[in-house]
Protein backbone atom coordinates (compact mmCIF):
# COMPACT_ATOMS: atom_id res chain seq x y z
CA UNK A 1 9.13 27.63 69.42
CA UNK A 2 5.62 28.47 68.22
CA UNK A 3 5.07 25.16 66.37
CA UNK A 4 6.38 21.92 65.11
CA UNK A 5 6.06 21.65 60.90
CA UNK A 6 6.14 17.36 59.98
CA UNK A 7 7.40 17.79 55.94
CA UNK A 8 6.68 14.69 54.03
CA UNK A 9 8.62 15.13 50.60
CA UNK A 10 8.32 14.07 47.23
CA UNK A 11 9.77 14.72 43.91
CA UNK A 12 7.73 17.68 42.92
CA UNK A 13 5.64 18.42 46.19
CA UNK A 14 5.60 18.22 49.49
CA UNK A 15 2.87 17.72 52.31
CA UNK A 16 3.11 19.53 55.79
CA UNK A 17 1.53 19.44 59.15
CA UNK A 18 1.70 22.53 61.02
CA UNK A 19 1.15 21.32 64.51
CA UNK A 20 0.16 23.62 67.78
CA UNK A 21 0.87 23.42 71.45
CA UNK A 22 -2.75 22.92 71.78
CA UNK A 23 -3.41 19.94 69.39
CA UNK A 24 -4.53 22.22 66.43
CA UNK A 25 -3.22 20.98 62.76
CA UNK A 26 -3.15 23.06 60.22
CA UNK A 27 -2.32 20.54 56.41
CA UNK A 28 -1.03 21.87 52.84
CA UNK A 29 0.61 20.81 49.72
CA UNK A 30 2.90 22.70 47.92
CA UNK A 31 5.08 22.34 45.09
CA UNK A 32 8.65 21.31 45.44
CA UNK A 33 10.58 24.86 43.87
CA UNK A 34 11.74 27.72 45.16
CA UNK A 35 8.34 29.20 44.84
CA UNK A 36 6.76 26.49 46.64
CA UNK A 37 8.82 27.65 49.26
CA UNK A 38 8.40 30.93 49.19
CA UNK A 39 4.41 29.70 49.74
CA UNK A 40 5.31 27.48 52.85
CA UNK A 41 6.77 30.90 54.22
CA UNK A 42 3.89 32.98 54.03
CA UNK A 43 1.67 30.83 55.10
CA UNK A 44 3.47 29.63 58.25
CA UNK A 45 3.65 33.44 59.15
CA UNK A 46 -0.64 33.59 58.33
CA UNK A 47 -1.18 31.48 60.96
CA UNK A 48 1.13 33.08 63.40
CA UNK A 49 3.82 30.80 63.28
CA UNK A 50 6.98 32.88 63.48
CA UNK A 51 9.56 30.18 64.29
CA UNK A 52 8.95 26.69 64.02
CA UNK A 53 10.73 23.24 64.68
CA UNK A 54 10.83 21.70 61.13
CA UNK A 55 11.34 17.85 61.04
CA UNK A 56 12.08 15.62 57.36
CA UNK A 57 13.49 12.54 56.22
CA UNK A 58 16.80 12.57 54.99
CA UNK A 59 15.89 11.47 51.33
CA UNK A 60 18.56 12.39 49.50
CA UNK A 61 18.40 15.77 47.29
CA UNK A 62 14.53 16.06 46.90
CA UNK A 63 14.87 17.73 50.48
CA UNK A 64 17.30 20.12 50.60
CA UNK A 65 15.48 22.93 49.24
CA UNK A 66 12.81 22.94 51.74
CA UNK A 67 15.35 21.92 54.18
CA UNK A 68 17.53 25.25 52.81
CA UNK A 69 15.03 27.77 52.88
CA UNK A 70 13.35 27.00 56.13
CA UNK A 71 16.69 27.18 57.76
CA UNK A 72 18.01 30.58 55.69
CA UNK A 73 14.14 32.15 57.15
CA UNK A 74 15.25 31.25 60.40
CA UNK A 75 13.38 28.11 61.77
CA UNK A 76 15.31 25.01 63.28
CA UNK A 77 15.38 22.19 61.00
CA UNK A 78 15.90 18.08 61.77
CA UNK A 79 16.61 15.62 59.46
CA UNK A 80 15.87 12.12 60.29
CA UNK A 81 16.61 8.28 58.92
CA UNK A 82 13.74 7.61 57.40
CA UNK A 83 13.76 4.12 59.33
CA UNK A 84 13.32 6.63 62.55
CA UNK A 85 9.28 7.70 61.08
CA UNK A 86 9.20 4.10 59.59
CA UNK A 87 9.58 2.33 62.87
CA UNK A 88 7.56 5.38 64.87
CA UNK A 89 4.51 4.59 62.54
CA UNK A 90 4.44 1.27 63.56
CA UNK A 91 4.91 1.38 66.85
CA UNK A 92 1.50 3.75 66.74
CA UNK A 93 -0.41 0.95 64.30
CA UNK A 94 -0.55 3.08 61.94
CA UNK A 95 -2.85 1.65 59.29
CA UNK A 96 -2.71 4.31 56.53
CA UNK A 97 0.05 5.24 54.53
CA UNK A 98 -0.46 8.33 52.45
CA UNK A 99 1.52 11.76 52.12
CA UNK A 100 -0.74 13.93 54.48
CA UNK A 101 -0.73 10.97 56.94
CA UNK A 102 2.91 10.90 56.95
CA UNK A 103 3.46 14.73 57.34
CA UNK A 104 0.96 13.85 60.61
CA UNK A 105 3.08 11.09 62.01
CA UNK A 106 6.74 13.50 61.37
CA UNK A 107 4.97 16.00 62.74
CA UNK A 108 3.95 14.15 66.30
CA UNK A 109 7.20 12.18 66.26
CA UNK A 110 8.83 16.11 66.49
CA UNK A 111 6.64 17.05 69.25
CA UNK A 112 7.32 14.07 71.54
CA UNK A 113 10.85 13.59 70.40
CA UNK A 114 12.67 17.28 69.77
CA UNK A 115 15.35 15.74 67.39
CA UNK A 116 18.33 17.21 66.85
CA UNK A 117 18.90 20.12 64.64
CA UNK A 118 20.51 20.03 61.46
CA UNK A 119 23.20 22.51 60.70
CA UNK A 120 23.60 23.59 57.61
CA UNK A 121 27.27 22.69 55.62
CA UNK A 122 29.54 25.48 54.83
CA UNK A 123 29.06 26.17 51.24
CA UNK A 124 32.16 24.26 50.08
CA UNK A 125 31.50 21.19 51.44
CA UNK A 126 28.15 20.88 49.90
CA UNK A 127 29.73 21.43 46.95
CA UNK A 128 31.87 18.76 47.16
CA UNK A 129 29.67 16.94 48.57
CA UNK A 130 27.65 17.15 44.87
CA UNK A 131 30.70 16.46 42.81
CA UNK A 132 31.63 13.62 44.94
CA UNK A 133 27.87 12.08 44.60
CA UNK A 134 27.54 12.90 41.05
CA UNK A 135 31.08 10.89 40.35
CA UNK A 136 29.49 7.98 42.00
CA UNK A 137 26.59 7.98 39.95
CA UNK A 138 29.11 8.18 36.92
CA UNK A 139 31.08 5.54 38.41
CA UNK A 140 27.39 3.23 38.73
CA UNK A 141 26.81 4.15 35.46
CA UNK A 142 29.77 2.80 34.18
CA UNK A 143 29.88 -0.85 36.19
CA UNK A 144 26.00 -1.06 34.31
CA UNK A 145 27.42 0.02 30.84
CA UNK A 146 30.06 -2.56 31.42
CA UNK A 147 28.33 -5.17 32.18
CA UNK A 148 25.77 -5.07 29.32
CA UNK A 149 29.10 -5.36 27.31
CA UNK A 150 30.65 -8.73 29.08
CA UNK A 151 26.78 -10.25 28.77
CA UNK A 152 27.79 -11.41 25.14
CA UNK A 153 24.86 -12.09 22.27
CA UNK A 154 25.41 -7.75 21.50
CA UNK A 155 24.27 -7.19 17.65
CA UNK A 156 26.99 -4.74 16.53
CA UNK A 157 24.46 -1.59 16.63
CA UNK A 158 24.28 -2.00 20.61
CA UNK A 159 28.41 -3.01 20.85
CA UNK A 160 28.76 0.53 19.33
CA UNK A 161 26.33 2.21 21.32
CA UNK A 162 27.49 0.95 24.85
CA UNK A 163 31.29 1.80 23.61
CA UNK A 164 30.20 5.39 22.89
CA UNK A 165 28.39 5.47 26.20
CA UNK A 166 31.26 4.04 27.55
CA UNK A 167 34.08 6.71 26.29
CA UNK A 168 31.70 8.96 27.04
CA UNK A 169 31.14 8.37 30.83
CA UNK A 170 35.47 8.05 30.99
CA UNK A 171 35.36 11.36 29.88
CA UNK A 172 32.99 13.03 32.30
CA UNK A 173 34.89 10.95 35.45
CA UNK A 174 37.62 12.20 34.35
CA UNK A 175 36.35 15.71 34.27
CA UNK A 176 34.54 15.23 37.66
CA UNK A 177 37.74 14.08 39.19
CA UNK A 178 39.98 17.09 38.29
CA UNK A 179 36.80 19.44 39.75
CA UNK A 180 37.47 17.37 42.98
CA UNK A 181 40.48 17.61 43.03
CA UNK A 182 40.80 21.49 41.98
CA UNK A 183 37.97 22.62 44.54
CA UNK A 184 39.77 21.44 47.54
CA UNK A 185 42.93 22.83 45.73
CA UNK A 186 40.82 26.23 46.12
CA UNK A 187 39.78 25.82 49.42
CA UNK A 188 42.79 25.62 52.20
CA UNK A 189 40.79 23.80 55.00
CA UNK A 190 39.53 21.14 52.53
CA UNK A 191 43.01 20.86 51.09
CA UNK A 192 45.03 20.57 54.65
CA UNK A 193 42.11 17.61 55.48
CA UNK A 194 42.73 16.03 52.54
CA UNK A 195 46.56 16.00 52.45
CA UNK A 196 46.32 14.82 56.49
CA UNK A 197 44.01 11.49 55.19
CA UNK A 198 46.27 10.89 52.05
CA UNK A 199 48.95 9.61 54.29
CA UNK A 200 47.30 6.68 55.70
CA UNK A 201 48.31 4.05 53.84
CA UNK A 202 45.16 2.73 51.91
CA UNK A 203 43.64 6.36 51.81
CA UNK A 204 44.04 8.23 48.46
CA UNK A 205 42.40 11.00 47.30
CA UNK A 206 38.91 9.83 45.96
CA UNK A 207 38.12 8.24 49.18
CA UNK A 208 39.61 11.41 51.06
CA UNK A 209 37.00 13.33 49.28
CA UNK A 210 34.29 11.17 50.14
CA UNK A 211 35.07 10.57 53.80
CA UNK A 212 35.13 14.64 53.98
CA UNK A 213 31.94 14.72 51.93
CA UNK A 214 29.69 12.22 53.60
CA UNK A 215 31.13 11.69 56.95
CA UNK A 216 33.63 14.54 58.50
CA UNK A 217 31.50 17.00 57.94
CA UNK A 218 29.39 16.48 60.94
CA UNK A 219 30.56 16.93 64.54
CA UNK A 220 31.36 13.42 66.14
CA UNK A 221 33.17 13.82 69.81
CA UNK A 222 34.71 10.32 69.38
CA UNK A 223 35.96 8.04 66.41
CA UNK A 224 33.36 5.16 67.54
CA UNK A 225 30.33 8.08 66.37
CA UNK A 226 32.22 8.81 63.63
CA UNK A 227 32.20 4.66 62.57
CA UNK A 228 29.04 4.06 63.67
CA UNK A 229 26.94 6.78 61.48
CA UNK A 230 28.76 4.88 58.73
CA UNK A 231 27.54 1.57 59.80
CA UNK A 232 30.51 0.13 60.02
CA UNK A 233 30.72 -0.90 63.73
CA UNK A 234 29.43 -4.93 64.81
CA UNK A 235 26.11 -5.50 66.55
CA UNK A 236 25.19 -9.46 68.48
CA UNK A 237 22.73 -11.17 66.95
CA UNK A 238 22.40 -13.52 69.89
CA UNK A 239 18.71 -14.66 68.88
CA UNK A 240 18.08 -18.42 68.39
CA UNK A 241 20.37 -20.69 67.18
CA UNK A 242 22.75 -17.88 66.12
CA UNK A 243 24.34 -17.25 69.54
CA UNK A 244 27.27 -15.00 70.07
CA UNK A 245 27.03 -13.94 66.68
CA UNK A 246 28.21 -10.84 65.00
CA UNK A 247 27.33 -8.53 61.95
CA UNK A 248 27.94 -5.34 60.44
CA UNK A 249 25.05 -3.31 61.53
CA UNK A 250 25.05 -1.14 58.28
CA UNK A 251 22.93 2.01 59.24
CA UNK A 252 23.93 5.27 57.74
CA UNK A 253 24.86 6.13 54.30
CA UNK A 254 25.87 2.84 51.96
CA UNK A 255 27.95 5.02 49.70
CA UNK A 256 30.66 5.86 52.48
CA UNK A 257 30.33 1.30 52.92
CA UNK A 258 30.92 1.36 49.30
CA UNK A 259 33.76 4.08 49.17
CA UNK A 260 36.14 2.24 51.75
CA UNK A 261 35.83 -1.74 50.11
CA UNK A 262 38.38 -1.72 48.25
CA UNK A 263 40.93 0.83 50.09
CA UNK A 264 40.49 -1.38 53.05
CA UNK A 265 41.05 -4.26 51.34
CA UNK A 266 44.43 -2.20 50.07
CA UNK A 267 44.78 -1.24 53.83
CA UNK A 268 44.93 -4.68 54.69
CA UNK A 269 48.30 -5.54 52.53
CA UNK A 270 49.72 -2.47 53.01
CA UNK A 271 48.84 -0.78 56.21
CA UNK A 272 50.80 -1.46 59.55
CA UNK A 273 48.50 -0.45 61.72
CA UNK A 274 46.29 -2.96 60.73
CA UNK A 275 48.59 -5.94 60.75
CA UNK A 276 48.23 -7.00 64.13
CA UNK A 277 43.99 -6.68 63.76
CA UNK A 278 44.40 -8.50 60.66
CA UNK A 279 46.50 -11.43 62.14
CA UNK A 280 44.57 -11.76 65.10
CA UNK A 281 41.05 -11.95 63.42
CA UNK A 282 42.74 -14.54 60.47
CA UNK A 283 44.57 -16.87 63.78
CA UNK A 284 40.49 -16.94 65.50
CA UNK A 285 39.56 -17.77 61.69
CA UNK A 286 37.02 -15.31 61.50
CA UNK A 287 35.58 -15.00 57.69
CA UNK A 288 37.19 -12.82 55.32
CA UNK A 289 34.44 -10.20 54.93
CA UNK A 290 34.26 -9.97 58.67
CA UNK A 291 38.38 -8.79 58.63
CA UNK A 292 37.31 -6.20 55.44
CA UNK A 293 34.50 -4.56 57.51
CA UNK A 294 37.12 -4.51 60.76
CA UNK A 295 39.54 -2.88 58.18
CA UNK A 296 37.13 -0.06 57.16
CA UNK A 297 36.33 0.38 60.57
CA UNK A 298 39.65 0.80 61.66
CA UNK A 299 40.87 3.47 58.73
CA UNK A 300 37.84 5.48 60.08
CA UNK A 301 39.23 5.34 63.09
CA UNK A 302 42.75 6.42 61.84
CA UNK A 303 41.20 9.31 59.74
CA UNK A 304 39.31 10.51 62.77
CA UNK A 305 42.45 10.39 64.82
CA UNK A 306 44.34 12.64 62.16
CA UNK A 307 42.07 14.97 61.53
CA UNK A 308 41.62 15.69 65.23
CA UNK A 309 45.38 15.75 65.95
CA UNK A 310 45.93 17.68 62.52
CA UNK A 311 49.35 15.92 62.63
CA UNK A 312 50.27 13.51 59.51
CA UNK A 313 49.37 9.52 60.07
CA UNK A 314 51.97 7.66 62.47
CA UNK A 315 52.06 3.93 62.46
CA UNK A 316 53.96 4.42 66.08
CA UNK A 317 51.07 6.50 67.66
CA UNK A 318 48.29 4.26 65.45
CA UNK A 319 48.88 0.53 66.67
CA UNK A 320 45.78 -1.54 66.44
């Protein structure tokens, strides 16, 4: 590796640190588009660069072009939690807090660190992996739009308006739905996943597509990884009076927390597996939310367990 490359991104730029063996730093800006990259390329390669360790924050979509193209020229890539360079930063006393600073402290974190590199997802599962975000968004969208309606005191202009907007974003779920549901149709691996998740009881197929879209696309040796990326595993919070105390640690993506409310809560009525969890959580009268958040644990530990065995779920082989 010739160099490390610390990416700070934005919305329409980003700010990089090319970083040496020897301590030399060489800065730019350039513009967030697939000519901006094209620009990071070339001059990368002027300054002798030919591979590189890239390292970003995982920032949602404002990334993945950079990301992309560094990747597709042949450098490794790492994406990081944000609260990884957050935490790193402080731990240095960092005072400042601009974009070239930032690209600085990615840049050293890389160097010390090595991260892990990020593979890039098969081209159907980022696919799906947009449709299932977008129908999320639609899905927000709609809760907001629904909401303004039930806060009363509307003039009838605005009553019309949000009922427009309303029939409106029910058409385009719908829409988004069926192209779920017809690209893993189209695509045999995604289909035999999502058919293996389907029968858990609790599971249907919106939250198959967004456990396969957020979660089961990465590599986890064990379904403990697999629960905690999605934050759903307890940490102690033994500090002061609050001894022997337990919450949801909630790292990792909040959509996939989101996603599995309500099926667990569905999991818990209907769902042997998690009967015996259930009852023995309600009989040491732990708090309702606690039992949710061991439900959603637990159904990510029954996916994992069918998608690994490839054999249909089994409430004989999946006792809690």
């Amino acid at each position: 590796m010739d160099a490390v490359l610390g990416i700070d991104i934005g919305k329409t730029k980003f700010h990089v640190t090319l970083l040496f063996a020897n301590g030399t730093r060489r800065r730019k800006a350039c513009a967030n588009s697939p000519a901006g990259c094209g620009e990071l390329l070339t001059w990368i390669t002027r300054h002798g660069a030919t591979r590189v360790h890239a390292c970003l924050e995982a920032t949602g979509a404002y990334g993945e072009l950079v990301a992309t193209t560094l990747v597709d020229a042949g450098h490794q890539v790492s994406l990081l939690n944000p609260a990884i360079i957050h935490h790193y930063a402080k731990s240095r006393l960092s005072r400042a807090k601009t974009d070239p600073v930032d690209a600085d402290v990615i840049a050293d974190y890389t160097a010390k660190e090595h991260p892990p590199t990020w593979t890039l997802l098969p081209r159907e599962v980022r696919e799906l992996q947009a449709l299932v975000r977008r129908l999320d968004a639609l899905l927000g969208m709609q809760t907001d739009e629904r909401n303004r309606a039930q806060a009363g005191a509307l003039t009838a202009a605005v009553q019309q308006s949000i009922e427009a907007v309303l029939a409106h974003l029910a058409t385009q779920i719908d829409a988004v739905r069926h192209q779920i549901r017809r690209h893993m149709d189209q695509h045999p691996g995604l289909r035999a996943q999502r058919d293996l998740l389907t029968t858990i009881p609790g599971i249907g197929e919106s939250t198959a597509a967004l456990l396969l879209a957020e979660l089961f696309n990465k590599t986890f040796t064990s379904a403990r990884q697999a629960a905690a990326f999605a934050g759903v595993v307890p940490r102690p919070n033994d500090s002061g009076i609050h001894q022997g105390r337990r919450v949801m640690c909630k790292l990792g993506p909040a959509r996939l927390r989101k996603g599995l409310y309500f099926p667990a809560i569905a999991a818990v009525r209907f769902n042997p597996s998690l009967q015996p969890l259930v009852h023995r959580l309600r009989g040491a009268g732990k708090p309702p939310m606690l039992i949710i958040g061991a439900a959603m644990r637990k159904l990510i530990h029954l996916a994992f367990g069918v998608l690994k065995s490839g054999r249909a779920y089994d409430p004989d082989l999946a006792k809690a």
